[in-house]
PDB file of N, CA and C in Angstrom:
ATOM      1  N   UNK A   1     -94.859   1.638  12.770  1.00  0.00           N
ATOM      2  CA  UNK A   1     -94.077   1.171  13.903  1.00  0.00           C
ATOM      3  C   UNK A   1     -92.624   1.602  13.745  1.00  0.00           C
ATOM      4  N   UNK A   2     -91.803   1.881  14.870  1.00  0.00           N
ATOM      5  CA  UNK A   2     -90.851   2.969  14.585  1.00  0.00           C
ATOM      6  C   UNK A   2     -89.504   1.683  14.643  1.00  0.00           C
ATOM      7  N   UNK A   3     -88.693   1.721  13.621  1.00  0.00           N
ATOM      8  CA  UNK A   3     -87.639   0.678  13.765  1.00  0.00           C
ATOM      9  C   UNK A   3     -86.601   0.678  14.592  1.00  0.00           C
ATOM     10  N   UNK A   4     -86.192  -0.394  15.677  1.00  0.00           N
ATOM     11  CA  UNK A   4     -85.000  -0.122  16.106  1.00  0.00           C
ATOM     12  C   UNK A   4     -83.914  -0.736  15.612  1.00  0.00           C
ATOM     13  N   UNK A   5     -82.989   0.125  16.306  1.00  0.00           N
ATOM     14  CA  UNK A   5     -81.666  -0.181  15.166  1.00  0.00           C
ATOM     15  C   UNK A   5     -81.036  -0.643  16.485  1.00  0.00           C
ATOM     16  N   UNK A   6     -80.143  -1.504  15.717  1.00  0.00           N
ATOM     17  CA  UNK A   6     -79.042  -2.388  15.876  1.00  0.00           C
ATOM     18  C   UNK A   6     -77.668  -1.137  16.740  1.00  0.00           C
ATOM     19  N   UNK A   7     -77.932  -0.140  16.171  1.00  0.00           N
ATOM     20  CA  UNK A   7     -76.509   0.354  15.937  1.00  0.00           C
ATOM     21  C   UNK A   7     -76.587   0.992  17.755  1.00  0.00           C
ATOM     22  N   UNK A   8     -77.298   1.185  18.658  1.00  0.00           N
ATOM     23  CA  UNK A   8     -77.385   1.635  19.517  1.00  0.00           C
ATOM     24  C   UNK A   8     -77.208   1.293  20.386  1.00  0.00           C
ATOM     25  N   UNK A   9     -76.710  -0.361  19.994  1.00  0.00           N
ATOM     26  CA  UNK A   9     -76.468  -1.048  21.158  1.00  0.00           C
ATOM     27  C   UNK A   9     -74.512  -1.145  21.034  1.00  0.00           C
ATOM     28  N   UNK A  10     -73.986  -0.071  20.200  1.00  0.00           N
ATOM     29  CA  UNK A  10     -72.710   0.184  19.945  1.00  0.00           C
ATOM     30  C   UNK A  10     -72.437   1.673  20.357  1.00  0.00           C
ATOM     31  N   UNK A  11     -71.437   1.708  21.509  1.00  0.00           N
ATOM     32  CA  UNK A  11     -70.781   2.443  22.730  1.00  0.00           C
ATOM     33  C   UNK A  11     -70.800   3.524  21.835  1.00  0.00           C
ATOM     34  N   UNK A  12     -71.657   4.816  22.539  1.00  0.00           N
ATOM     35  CA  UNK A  12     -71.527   6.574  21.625  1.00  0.00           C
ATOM     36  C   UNK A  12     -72.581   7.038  20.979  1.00  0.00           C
ATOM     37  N   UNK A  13     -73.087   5.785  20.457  1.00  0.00           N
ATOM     38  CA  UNK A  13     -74.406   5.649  19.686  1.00  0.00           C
ATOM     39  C   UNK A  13     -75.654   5.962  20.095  1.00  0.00           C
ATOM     40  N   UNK A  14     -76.338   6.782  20.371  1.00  0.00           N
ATOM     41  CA  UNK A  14     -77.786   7.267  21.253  1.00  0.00           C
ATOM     42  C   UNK A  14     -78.897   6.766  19.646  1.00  0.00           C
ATOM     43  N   UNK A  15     -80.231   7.358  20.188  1.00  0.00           N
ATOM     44  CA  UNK A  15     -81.339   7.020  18.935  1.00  0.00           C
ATOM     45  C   UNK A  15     -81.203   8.234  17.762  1.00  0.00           C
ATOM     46  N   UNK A  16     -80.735   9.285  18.212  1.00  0.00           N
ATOM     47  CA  UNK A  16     -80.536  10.313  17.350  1.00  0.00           C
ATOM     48  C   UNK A  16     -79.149  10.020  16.109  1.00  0.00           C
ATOM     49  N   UNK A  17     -78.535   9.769  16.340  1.00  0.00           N
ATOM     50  CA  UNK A  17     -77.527   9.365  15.885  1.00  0.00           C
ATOM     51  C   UNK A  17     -77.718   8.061  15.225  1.00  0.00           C
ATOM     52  N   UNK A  18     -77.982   6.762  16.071  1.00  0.00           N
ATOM     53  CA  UNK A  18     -78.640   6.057  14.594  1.00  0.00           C
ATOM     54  C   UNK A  18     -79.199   5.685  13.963  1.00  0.00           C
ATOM     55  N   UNK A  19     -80.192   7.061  14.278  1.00  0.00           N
ATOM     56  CA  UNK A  19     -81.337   7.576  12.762  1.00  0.00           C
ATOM     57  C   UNK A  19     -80.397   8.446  11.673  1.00  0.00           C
ATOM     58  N   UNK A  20     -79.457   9.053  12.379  1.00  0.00           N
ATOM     59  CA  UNK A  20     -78.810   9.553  10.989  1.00  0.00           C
ATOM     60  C   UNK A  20     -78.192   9.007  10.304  1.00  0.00           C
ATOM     61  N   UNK A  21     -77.348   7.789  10.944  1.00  0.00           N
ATOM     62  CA  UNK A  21     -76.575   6.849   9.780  1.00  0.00           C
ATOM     63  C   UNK A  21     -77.413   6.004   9.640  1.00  0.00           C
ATOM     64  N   UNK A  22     -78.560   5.554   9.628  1.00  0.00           N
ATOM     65  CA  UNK A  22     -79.790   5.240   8.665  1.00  0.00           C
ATOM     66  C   UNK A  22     -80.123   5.554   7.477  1.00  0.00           C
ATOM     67  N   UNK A  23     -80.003   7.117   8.117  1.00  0.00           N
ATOM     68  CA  UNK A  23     -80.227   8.143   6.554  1.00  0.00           C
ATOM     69  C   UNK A  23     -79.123   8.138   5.511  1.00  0.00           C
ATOM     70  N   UNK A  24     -77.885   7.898   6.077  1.00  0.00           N
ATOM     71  CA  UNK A  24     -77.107   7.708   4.935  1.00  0.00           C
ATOM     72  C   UNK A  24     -76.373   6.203   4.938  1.00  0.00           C
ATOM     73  N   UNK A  25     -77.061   5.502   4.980  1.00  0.00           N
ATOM     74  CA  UNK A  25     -76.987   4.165   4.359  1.00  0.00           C
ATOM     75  C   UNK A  25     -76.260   3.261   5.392  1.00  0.00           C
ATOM     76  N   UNK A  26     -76.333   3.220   6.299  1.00  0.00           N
ATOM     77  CA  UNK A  26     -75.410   2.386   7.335  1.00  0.00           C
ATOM     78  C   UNK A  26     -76.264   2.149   8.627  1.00  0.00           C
ATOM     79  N   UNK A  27     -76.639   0.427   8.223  1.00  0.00           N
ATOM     80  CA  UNK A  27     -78.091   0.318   9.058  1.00  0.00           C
ATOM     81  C   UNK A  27     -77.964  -0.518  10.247  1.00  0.00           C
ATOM     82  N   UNK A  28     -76.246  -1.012  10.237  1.00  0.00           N
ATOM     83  CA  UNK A  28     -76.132  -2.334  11.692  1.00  0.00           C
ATOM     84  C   UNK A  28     -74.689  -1.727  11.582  1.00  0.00           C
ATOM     85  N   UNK A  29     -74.294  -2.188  13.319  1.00  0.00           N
ATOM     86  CA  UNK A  29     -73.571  -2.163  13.308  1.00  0.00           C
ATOM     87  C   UNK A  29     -72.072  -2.799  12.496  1.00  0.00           C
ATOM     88  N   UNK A  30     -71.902  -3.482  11.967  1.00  0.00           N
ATOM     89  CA  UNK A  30     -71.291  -4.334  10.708  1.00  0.00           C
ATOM     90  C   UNK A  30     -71.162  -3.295   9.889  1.00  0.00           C
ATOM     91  N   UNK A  31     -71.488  -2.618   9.111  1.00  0.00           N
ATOM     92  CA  UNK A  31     -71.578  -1.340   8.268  1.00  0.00           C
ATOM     93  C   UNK A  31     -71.209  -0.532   8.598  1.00  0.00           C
ATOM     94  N   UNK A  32     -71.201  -0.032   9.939  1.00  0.00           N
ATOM     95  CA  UNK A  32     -70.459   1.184  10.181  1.00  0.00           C
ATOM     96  C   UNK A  32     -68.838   0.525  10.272  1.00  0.00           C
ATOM     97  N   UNK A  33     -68.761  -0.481  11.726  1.00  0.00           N
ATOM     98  CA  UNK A  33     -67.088  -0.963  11.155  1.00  0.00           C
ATOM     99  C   UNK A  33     -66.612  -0.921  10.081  1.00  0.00           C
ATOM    100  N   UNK A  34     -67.332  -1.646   9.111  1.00  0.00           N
ATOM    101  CA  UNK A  34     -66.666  -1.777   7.572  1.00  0.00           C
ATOM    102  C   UNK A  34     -66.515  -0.491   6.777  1.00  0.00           C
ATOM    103  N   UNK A  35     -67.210   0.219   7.440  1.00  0.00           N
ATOM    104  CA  UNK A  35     -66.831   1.808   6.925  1.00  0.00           C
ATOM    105  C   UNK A  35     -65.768   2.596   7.256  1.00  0.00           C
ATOM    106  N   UNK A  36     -66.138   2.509   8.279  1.00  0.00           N
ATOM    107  CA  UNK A  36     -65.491   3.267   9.412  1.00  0.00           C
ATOM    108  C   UNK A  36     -65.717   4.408  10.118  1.00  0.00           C
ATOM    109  N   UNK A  37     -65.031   4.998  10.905  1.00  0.00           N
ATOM    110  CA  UNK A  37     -65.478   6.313  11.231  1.00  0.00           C
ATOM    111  C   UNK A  37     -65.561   7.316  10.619  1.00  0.00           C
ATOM    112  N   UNK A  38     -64.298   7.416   9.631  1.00  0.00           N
ATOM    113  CA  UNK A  38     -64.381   8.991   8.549  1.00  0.00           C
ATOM    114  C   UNK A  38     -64.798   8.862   8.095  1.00  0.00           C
ATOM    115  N   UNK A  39     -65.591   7.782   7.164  1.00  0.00           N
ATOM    116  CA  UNK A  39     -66.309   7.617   6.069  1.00  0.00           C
ATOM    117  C   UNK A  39     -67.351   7.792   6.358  1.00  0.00           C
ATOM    118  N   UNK A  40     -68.026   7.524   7.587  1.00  0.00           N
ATOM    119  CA  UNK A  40     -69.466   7.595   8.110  1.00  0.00           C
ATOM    120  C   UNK A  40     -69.512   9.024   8.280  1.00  0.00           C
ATOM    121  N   UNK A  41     -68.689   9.842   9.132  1.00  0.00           N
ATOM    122  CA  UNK A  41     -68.797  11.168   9.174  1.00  0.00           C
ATOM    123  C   UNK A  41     -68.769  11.232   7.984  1.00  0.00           C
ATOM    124  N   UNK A  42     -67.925  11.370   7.020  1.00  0.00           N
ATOM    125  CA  UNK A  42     -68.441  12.668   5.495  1.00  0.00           C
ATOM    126  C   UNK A  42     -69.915  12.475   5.285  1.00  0.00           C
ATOM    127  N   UNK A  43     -69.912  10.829   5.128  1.00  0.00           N
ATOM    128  CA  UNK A  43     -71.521  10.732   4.747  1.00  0.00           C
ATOM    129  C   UNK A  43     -72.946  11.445   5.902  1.00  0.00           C
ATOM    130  N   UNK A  44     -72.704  11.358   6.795  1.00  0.00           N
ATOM    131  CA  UNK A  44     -73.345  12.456   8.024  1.00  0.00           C
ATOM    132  C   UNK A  44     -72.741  13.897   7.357  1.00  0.00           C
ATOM    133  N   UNK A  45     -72.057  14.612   7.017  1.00  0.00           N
ATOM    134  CA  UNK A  45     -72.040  15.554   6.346  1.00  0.00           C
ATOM    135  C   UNK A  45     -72.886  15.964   5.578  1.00  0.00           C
ATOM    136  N   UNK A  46     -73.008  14.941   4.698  1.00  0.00           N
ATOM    137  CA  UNK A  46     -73.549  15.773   3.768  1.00  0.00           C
ATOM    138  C   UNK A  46     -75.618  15.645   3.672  1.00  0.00           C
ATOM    139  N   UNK A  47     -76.018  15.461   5.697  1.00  0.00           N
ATOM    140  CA  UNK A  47     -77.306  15.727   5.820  1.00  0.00           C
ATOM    141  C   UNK A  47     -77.230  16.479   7.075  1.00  0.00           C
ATOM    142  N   UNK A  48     -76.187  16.643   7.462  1.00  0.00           N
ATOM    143  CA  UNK A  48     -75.693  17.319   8.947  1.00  0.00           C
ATOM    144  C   UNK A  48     -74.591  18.370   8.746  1.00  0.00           C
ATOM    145  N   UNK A  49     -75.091  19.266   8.200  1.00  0.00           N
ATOM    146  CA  UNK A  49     -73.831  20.702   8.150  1.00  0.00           C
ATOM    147  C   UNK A  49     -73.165  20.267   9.718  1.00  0.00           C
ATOM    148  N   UNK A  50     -73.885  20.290  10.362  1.00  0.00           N
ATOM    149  CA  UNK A  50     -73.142  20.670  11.835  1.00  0.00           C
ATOM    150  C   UNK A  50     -72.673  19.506  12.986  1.00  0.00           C
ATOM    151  N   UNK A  51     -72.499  18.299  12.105  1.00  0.00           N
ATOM    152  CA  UNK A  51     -71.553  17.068  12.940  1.00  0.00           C
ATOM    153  C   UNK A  51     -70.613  18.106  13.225  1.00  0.00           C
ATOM    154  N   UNK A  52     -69.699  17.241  14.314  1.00  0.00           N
ATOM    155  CA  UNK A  52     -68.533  17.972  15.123  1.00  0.00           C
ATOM    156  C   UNK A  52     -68.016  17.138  15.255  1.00  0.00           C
ATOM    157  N   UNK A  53     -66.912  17.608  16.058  1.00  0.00           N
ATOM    158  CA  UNK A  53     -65.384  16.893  16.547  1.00  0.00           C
ATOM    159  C   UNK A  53     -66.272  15.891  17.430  1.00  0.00           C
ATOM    160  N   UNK A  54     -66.610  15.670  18.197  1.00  0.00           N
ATOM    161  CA  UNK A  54     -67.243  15.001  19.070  1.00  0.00           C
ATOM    162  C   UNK A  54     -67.952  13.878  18.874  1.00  0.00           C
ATOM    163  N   UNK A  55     -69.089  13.977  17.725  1.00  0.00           N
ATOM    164  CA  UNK A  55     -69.508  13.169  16.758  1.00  0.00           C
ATOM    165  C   UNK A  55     -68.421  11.736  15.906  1.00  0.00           C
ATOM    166  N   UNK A  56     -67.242  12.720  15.750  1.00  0.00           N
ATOM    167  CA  UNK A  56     -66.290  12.061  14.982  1.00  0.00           C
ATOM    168  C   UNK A  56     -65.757  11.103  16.016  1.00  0.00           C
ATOM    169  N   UNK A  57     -65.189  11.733  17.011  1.00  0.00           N
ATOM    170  CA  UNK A  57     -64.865  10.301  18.433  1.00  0.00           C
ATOM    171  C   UNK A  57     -65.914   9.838  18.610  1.00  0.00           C
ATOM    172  N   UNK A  58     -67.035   9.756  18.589  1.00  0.00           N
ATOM    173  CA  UNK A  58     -67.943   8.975  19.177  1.00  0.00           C
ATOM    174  C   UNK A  58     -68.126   7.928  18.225  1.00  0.00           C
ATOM    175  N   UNK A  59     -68.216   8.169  16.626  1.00  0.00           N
ATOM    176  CA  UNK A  59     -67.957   7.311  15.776  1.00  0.00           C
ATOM    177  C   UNK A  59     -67.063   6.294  15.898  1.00  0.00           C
ATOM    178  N   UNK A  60     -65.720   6.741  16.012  1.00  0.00           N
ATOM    179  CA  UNK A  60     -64.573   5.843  16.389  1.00  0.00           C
ATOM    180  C   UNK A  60     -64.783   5.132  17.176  1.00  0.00           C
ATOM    181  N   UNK A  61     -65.354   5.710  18.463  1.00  0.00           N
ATOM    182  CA  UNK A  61     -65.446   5.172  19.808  1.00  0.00           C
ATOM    183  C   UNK A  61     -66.124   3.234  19.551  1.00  0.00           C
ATOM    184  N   UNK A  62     -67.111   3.868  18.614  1.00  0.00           N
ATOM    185  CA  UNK A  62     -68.516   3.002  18.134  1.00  0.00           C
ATOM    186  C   UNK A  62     -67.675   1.694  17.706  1.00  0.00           C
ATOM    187  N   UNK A  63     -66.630   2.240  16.402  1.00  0.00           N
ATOM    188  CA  UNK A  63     -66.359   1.336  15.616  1.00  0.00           C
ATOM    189  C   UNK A  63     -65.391   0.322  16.614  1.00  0.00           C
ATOM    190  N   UNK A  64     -64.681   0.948  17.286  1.00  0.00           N
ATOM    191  CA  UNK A  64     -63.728   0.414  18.337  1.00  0.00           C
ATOM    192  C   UNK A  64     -64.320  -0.443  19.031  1.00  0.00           C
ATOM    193  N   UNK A  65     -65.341  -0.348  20.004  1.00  0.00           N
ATOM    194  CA  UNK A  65     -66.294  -0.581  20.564  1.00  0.00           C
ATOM    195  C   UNK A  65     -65.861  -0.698  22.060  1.00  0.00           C
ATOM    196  N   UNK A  66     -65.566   1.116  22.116  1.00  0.00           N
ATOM    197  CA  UNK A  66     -64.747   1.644  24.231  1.00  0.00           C
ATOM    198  C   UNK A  66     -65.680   2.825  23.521  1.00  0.00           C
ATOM    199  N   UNK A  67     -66.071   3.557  24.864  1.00  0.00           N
ATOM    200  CA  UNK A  67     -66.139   4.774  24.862  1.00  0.00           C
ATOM    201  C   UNK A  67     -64.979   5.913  24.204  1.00  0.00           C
ATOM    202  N   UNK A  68     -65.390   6.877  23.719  1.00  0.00           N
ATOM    203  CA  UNK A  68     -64.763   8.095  22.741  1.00  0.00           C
ATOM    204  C   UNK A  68     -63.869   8.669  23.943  1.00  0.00           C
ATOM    205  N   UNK A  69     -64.275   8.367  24.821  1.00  0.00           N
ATOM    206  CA  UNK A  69     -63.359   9.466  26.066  1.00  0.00           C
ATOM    207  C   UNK A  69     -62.006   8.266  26.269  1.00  0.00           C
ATOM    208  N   UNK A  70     -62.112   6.550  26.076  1.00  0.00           N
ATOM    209  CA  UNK A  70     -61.542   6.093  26.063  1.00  0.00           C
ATOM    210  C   UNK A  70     -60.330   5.627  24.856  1.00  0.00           C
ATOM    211  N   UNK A  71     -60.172   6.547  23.869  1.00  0.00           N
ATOM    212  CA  UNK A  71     -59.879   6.562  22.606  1.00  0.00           C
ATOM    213  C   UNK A  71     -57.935   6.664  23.105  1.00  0.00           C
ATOM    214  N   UNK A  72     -57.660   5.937  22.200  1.00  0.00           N
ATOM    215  CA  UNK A  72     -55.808   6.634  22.780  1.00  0.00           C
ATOM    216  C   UNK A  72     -55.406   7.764  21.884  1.00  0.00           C
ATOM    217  N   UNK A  73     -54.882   8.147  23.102  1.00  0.00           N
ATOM    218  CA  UNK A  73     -54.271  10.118  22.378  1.00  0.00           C
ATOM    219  C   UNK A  73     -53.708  10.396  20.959  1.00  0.00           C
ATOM    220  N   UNK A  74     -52.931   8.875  20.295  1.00  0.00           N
ATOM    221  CA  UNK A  74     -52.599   9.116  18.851  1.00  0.00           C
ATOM    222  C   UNK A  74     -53.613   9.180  18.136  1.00  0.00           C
ATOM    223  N   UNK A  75     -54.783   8.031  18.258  1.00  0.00           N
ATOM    224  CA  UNK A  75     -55.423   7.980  17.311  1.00  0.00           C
ATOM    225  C   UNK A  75     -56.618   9.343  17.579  1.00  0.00           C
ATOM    226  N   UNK A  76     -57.050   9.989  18.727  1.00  0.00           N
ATOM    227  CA  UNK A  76     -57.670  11.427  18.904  1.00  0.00           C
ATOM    228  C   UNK A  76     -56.965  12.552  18.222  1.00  0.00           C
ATOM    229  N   UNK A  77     -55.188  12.176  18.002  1.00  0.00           N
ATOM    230  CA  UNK A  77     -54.569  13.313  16.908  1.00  0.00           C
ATOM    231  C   UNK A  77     -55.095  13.409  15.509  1.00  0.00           C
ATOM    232  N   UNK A  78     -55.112  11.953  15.492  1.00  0.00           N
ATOM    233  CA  UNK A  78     -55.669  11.520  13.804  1.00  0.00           C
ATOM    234  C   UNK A  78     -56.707  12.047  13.544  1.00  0.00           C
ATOM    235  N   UNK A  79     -57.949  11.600  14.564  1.00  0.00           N
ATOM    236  CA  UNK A  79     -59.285  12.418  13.781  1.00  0.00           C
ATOM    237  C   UNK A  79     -59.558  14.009  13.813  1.00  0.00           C
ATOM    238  N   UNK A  80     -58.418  14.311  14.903  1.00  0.00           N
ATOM    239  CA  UNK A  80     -58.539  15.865  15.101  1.00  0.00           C
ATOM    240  C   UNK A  80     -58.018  16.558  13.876  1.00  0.00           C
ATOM    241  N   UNK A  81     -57.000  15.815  12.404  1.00  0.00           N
ATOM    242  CA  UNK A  81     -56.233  16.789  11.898  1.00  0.00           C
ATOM    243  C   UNK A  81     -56.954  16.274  10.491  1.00  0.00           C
ATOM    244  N   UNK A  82     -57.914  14.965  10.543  1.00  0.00           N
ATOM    245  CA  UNK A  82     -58.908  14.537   9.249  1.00  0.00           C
ATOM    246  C   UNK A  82     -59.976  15.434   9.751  1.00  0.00           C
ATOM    247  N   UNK A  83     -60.727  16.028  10.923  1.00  0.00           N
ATOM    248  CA  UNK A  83     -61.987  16.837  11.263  1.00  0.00           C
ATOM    249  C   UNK A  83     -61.306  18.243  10.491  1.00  0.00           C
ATOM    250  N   UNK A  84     -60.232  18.389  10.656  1.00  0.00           N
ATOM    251  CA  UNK A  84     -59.647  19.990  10.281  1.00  0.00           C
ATOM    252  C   UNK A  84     -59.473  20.277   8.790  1.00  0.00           C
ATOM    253  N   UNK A  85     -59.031  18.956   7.903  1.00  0.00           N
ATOM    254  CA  UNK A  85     -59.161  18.827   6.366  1.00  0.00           C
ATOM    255  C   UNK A  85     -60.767  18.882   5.983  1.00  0.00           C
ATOM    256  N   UNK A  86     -61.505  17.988   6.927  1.00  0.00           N
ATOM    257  CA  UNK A  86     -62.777  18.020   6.284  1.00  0.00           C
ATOM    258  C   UNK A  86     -63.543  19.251   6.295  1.00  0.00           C
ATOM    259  N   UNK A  87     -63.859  20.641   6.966  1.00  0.00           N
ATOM    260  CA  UNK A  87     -63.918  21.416   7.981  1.00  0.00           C
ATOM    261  C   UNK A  87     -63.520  22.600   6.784  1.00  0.00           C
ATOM    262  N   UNK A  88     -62.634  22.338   5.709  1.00  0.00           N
ATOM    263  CA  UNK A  88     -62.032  23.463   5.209  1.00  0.00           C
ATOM    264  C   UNK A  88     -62.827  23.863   3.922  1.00  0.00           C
TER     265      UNK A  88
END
């Protein structure tokens, strides 16, 4: 029987997505907040060569709990110049 997660009922979050932070250890929503967004991305890294910028707001979006398109422009600088360190 296929488990549902908690985490999908947090804004950004589809079923694809949280089956992957399943896979790396972050199983309710509670866990991802307490993580956070960058931290959840590296850990999606390192089973997802190919997370993106997009991924990374949607994370935020999650932890925030607004839509990624609703993110304010400082904090979209922030993950844009931690996506560009991680990236290298």
């Amino acid at each position: 029987m296929e488990q549902k997660s908690d985490l999908t009922q947090l804004p950004n979050i589809g079923k694809v997505v949280a089956e992957k932070l399943i896979q790396v250890g972050i199983t309710t929503p509670d866990e991802l907040k307490a993580i956070g967004s960058e931290q959840a991305f590296i850990r999606l890294q390192t089973i997802d060569e190919t997370v993106c910028f997009c991924m990374l707001q949607g994370l935020e979006g999650a932890v925030q709990g607004i839509r990624w398109h609703n993110l304010p422009k400082e904090r979209k600088e922030e993950l844009k110049q931690f996506f560009h360190m991680k990236r290298m």
